[in-house]
N, C-alpha and C. Protein backbone atom coordinates (compact mmCIF):
# COMPACT_ATOMS: atom_id res chain seq x y z
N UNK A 1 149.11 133.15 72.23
CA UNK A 1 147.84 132.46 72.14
C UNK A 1 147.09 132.64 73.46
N UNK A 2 146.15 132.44 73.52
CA UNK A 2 144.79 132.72 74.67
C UNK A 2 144.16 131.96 74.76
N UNK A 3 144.15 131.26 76.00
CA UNK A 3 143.14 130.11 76.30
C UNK A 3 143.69 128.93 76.13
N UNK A 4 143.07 127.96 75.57
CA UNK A 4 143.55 126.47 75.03
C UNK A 4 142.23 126.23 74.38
N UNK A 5 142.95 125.74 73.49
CA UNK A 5 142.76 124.87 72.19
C UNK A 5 141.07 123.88 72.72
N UNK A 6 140.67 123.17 71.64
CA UNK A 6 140.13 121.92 72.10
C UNK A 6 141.16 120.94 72.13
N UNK A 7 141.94 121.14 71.40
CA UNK A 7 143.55 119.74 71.26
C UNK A 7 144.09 120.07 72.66
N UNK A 8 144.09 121.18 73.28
CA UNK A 8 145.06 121.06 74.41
C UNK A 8 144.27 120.49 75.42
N UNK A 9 143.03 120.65 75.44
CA UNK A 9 141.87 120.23 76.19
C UNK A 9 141.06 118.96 76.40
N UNK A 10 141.35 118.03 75.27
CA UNK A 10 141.21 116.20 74.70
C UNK A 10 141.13 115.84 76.23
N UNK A 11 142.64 116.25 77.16
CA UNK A 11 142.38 114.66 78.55
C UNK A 11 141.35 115.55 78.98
N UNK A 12 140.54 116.12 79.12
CA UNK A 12 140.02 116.84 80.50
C UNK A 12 138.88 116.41 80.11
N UNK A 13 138.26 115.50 80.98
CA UNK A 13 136.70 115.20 80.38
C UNK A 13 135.35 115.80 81.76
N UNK A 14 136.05 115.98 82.91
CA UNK A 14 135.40 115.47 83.72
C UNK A 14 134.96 117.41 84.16
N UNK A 15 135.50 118.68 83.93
CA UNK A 15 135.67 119.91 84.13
C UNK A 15 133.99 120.48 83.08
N UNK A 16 133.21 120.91 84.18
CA UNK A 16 132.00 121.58 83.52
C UNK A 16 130.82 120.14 82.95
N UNK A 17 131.17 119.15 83.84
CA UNK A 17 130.14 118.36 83.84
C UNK A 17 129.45 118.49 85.04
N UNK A 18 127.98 118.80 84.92
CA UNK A 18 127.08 118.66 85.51
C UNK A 18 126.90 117.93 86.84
N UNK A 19 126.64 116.51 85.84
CA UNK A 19 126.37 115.02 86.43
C UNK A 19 127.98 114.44 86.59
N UNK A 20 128.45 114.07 88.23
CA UNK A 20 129.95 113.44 88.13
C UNK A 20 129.45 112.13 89.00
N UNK A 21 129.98 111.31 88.28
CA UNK A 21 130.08 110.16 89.37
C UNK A 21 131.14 109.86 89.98
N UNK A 22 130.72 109.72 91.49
CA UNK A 22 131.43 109.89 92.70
C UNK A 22 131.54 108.27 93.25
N UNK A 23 133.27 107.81 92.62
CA UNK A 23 133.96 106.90 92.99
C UNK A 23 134.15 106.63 94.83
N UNK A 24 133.76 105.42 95.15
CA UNK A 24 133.62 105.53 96.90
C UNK A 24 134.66 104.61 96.97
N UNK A 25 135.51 104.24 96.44
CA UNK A 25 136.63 103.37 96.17
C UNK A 25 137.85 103.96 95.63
N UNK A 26 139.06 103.85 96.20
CA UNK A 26 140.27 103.92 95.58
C UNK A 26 140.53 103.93 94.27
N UNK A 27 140.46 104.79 93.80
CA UNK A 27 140.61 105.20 92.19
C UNK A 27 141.37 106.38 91.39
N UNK A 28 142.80 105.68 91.28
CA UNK A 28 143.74 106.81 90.63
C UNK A 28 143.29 107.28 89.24
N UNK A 29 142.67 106.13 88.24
CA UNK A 29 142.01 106.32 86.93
C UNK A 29 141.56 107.58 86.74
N UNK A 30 140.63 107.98 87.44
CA UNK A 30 139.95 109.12 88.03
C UNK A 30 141.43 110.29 87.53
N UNK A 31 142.30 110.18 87.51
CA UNK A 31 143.23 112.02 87.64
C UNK A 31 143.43 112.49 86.27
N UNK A 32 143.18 113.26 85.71
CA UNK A 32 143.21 113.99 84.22
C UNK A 32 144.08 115.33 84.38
N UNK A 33 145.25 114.93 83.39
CA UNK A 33 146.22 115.91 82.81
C UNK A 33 145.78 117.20 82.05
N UNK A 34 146.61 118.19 81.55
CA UNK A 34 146.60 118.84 80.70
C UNK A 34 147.70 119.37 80.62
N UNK A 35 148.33 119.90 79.29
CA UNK A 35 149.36 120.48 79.09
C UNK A 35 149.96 121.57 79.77
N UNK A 36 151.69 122.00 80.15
CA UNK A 36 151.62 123.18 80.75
C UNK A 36 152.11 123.97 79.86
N UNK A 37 151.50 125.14 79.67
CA UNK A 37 152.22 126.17 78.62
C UNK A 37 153.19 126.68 79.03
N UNK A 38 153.64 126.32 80.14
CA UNK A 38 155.24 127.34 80.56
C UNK A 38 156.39 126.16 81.52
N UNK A 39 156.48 125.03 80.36
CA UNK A 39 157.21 124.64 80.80
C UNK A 39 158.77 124.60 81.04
N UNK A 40 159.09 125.65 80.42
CA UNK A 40 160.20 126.27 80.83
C UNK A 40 160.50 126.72 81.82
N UNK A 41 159.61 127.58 82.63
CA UNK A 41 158.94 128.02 83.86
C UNK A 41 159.66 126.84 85.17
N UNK A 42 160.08 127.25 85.69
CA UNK A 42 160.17 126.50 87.41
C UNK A 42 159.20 127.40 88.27
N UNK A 43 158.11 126.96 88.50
CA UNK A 43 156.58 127.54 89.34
C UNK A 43 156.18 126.25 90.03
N UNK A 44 155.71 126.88 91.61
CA UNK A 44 154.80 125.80 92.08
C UNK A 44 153.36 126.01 91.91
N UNK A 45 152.80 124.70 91.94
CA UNK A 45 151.26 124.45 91.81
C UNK A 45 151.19 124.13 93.24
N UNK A 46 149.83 124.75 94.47
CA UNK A 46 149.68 123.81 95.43
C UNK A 46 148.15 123.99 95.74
N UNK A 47 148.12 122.86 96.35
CA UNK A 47 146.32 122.89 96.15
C UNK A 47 146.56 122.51 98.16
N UNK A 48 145.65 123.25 98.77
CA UNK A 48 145.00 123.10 99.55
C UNK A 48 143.27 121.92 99.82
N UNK A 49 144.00 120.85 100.26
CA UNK A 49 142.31 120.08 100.50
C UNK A 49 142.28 119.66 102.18
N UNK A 50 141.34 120.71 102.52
CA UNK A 50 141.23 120.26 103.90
C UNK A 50 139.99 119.37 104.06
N UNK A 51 139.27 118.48 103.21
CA UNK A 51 138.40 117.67 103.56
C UNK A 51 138.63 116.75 103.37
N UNK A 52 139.71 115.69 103.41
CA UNK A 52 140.34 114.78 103.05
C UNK A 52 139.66 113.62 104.25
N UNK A 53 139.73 112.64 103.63
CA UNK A 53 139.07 111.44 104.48
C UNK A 53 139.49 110.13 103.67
N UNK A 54 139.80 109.34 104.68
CA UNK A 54 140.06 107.63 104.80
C UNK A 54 139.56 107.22 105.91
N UNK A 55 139.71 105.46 105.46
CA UNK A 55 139.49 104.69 106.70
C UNK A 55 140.61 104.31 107.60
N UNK A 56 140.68 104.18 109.02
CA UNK A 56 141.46 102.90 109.52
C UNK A 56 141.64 101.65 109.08
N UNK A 57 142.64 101.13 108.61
CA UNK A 57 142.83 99.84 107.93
C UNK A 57 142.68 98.76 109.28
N UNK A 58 142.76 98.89 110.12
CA UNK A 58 142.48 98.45 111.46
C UNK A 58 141.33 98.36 112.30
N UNK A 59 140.51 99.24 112.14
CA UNK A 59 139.45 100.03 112.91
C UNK A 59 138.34 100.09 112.02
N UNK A 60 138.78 100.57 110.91
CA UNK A 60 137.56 101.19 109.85
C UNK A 60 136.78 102.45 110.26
N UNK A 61 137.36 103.18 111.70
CA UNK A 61 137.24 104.42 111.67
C UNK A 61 137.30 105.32 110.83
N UNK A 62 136.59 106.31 110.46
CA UNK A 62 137.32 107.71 109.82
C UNK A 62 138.19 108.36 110.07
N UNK A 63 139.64 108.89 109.24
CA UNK A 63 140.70 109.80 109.35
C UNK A 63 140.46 110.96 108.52
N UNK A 64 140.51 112.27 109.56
CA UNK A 64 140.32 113.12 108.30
C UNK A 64 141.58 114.06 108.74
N UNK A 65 141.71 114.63 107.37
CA UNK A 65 143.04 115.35 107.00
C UNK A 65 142.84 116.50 106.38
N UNK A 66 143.89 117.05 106.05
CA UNK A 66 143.94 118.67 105.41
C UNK A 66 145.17 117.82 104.62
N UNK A 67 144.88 117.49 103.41
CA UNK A 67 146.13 117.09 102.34
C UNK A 67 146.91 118.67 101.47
N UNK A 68 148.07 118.91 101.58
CA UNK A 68 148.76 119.86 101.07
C UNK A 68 149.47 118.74 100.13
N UNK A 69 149.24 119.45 98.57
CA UNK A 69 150.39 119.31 97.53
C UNK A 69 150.39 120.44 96.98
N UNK A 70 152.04 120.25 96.73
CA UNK A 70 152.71 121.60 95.82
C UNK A 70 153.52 120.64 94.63
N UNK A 71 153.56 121.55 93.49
CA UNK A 71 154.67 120.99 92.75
C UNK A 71 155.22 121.53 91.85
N UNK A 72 156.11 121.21 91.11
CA UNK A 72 156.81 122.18 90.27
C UNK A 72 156.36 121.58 88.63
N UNK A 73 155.28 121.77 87.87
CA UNK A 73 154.96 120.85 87.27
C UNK A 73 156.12 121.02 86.04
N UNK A 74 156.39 120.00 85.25
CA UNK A 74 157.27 119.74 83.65
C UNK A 74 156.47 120.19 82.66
N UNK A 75 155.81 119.17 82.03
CA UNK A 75 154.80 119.12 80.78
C UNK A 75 154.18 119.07 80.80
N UNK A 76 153.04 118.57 82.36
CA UNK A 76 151.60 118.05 82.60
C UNK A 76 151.47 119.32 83.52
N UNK A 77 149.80 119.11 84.09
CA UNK A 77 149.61 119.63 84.73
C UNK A 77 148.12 119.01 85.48
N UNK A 78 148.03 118.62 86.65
CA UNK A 78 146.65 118.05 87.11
C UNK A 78 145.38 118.73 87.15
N UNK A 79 144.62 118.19 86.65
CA UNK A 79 143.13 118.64 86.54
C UNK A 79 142.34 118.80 88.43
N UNK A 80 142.14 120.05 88.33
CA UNK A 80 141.81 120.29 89.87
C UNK A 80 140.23 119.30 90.32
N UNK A 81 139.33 119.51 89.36
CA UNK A 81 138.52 118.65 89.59
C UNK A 81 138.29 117.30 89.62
N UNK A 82 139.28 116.60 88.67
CA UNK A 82 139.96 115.35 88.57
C UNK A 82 140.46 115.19 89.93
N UNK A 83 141.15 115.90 90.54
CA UNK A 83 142.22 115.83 91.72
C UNK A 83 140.96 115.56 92.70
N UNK A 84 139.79 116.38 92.46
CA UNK A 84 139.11 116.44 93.63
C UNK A 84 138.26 115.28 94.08
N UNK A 85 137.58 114.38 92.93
CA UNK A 85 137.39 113.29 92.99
C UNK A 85 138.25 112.29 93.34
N UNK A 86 139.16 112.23 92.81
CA UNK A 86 140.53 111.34 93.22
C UNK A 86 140.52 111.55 94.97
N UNK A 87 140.95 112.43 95.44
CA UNK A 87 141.18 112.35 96.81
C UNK A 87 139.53 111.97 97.20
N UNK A 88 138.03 112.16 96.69
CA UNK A 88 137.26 111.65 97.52
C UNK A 88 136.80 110.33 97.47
N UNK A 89 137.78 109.55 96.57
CA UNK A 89 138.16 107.99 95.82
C UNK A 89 138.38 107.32 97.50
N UNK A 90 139.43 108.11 97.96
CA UNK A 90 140.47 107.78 99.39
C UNK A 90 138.75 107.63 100.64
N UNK A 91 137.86 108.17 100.31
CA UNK A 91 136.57 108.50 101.16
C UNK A 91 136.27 106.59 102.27
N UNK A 92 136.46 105.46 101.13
CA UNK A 92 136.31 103.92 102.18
C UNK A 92 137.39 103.18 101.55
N UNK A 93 138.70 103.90 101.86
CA UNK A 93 139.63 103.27 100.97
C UNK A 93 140.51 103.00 102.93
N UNK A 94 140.81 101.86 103.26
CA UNK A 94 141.41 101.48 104.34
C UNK A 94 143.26 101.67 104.10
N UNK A 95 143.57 102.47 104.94
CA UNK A 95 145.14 102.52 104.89
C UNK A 95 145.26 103.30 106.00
N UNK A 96 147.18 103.31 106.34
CA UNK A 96 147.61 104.13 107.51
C UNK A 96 147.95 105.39 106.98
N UNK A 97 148.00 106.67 107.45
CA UNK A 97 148.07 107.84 107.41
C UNK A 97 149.49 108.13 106.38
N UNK A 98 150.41 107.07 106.79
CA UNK A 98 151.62 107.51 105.89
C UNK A 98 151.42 107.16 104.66
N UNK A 99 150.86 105.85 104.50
CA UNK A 99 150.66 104.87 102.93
C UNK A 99 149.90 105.95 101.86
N UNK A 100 148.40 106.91 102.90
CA UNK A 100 147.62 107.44 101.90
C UNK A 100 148.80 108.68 101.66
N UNK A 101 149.39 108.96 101.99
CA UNK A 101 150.15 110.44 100.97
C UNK A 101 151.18 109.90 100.23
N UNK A 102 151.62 108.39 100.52
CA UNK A 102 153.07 108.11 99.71
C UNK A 102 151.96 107.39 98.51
N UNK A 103 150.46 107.18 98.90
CA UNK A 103 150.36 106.35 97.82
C UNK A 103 150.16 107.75 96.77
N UNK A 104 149.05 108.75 97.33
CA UNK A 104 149.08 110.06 96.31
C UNK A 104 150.15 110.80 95.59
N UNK A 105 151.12 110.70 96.02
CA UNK A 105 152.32 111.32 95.81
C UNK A 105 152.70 110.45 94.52
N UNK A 106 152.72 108.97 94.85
CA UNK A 106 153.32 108.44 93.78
C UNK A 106 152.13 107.89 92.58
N UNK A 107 150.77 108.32 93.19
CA UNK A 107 150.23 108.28 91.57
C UNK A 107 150.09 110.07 90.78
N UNK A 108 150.65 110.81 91.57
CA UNK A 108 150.70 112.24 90.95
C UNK A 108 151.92 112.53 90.15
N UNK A 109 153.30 111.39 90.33
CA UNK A 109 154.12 111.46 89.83
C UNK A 109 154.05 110.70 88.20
N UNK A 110 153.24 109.80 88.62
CA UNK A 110 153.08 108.75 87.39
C UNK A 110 152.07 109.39 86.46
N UNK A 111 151.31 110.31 86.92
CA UNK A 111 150.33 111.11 85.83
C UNK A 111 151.29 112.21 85.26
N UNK A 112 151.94 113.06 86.39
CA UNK A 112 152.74 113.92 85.43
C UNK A 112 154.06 114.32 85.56
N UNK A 113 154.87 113.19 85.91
CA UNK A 113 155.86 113.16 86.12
C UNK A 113 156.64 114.80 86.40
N UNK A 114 156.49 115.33 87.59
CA UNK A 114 156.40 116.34 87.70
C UNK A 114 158.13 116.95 87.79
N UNK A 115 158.42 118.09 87.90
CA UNK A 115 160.01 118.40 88.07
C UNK A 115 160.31 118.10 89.97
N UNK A 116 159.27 118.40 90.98
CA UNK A 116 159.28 118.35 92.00
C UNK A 116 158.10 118.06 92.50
N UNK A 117 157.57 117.46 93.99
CA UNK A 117 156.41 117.30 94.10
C UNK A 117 156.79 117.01 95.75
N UNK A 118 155.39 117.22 96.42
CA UNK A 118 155.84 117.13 97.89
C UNK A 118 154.24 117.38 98.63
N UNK A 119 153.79 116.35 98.91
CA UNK A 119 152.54 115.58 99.86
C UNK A 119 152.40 115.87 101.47
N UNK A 120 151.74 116.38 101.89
CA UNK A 120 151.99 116.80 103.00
C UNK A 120 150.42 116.34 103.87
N UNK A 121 150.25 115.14 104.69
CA UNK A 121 148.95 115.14 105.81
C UNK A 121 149.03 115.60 106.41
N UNK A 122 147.97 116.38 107.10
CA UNK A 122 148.25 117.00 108.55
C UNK A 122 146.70 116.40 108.99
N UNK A 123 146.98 115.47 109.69
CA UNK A 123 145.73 114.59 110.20
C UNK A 123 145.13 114.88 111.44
N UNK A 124 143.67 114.82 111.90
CA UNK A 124 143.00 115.16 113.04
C UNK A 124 143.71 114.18 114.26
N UNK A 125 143.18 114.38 115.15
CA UNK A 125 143.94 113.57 116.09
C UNK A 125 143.01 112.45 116.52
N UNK A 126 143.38 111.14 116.93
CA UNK A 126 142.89 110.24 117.39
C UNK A 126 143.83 109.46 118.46
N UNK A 127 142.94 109.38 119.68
CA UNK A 127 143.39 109.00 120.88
C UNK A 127 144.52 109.53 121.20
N UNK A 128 144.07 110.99 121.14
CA UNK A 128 144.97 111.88 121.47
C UNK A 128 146.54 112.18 120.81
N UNK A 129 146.70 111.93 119.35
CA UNK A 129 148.18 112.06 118.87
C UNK A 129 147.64 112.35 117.60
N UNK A 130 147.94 113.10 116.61
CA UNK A 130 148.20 113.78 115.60
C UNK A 130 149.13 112.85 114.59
N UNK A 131 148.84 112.82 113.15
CA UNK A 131 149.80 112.38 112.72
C UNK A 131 149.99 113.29 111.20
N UNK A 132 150.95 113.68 111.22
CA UNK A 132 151.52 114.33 110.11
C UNK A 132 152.98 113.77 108.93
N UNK A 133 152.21 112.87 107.97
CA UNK A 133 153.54 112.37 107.28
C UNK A 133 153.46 113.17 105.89
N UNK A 134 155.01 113.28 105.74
CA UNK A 134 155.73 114.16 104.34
C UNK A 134 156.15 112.98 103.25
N UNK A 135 155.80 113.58 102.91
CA UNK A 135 156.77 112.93 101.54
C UNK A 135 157.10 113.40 100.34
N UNK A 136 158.14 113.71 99.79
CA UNK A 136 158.48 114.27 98.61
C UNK A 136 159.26 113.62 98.04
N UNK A 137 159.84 114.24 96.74
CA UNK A 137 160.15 113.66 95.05
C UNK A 137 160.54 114.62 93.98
N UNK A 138 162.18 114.57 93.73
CA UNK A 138 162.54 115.59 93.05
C UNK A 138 162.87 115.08 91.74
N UNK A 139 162.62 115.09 90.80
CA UNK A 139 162.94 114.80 89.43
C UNK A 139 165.01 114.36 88.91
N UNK A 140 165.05 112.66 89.09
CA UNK A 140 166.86 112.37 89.02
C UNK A 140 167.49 113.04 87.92
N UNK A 141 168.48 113.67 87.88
CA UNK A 141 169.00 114.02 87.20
C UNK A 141 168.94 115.32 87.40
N UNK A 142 168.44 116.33 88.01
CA UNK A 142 167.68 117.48 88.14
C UNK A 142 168.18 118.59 89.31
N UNK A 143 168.23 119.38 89.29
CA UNK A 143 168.77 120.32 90.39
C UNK A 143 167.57 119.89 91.51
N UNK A 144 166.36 119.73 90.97
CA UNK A 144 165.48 119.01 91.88
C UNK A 144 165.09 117.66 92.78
N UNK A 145 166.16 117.14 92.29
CA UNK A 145 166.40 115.44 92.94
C UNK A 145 167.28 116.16 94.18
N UNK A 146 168.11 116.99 94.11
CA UNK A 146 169.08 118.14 95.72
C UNK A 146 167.84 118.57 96.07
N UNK A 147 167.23 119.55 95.84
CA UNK A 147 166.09 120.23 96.58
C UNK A 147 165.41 119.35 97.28
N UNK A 148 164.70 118.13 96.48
CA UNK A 148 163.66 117.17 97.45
C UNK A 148 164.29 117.20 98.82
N UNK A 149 165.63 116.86 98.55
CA UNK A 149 166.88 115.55 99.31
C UNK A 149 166.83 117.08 100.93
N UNK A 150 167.42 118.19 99.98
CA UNK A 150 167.66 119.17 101.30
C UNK A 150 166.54 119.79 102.14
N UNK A 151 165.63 119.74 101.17
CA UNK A 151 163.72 120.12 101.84
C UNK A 151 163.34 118.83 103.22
N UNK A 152 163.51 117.53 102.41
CA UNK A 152 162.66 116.45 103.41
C UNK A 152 164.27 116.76 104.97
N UNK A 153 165.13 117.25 104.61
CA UNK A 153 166.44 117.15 105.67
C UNK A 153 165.99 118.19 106.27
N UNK A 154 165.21 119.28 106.29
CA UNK A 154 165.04 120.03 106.64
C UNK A 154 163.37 121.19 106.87
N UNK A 155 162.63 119.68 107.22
CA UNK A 155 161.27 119.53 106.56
C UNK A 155 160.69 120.05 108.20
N UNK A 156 159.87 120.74 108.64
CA UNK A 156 159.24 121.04 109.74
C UNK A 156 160.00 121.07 111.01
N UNK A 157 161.17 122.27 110.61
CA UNK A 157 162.06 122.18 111.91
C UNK A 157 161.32 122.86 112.81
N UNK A 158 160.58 123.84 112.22
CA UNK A 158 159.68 124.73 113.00
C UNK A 158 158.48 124.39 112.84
N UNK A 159 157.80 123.76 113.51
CA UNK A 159 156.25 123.19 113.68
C UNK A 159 155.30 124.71 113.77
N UNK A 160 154.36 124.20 113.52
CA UNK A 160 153.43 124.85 113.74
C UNK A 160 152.87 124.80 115.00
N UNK A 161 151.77 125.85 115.80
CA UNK A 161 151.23 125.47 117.43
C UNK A 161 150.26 124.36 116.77
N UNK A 162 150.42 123.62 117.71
CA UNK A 162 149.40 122.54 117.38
C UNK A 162 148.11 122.97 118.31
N UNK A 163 146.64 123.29 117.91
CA UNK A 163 145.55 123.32 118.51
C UNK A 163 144.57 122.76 118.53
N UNK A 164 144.80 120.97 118.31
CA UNK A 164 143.87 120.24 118.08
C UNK A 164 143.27 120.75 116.61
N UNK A 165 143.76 121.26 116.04
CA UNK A 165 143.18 121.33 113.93
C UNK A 165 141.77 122.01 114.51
């Protein structure tokens, strides 16, 4: 088969609309699925978003980030434009740098309960320190519940040069 269906296509409402309204509030509602045709398949998905922004829950400063997710999707699969609103949901949403990727992580799991999944900030610096939190999630039962476990054990032994982003 070629393409997808309109049946495979039902969650996706928000892909080739024009007019989007742009949530300025914390809003997981916002993330739309679609089926994966190869779920047999062990493949990663990873999306690069380097315009990522929150507030200081403290400050009410701006944090901005380069959010990395990868994942190994099951049966779902996230809607990129869905995704893209969703993270600009996070735009006056107040939290600390670790909370916003454990909170993404765990509403990306609850949309598509994925085989593996793994959240990665790499945040601008403020008052001089950088903050970069991981978090990942391997599917229990799964050769992927070991992988999460040996990945986060073995998660940025080798840094990158840091050059101020």
């Amino acid at each position: 088969m070629n393409g997808r269906s309109k049946q495979e296509l039902a969650g996706v409402t928000l892909l080739g609309k024009q007019k989007v309204s742009y949530s300025y509030s914390y809003n997981p509602d916002i993330l739309e699925s679609f089926a994966n045709k190869h779920p047999e398949n062990d493949y990663f998905v990873k999306f690069n978003c380097p315009e990522f922004t929150s507030l200081c829950p403290m400050t009410g400063q701006p944090d901005f980030a380069t959010i990395y997710i990868a994942y190994v999707p099951d049966k779902l699969l996230v809607e990129s434009k869905s995704l893209k609103l969703y993270l600009f949901s996070f735009r006056n949403h107040g939290d600390f740098h670790e909370d916003c990727v454990n909170i993404i992580m765990k509403d990306l799991i609850k949309l598509l309960s994925p085989k593996y999944i793994e959240v990665w900030g790499k945040f601008t610096p403020r008052g001089g320190i950088s903050i970069d939190p991981y978090a990942n999630y391997g599917k229990q039962g799964t050769h992927w519940e070991k992988a999460a476990t040996e990945r986060l054990l073995w998660h940025d032994m080798y840094p990158e040069k840091i050059d101020n982003r």
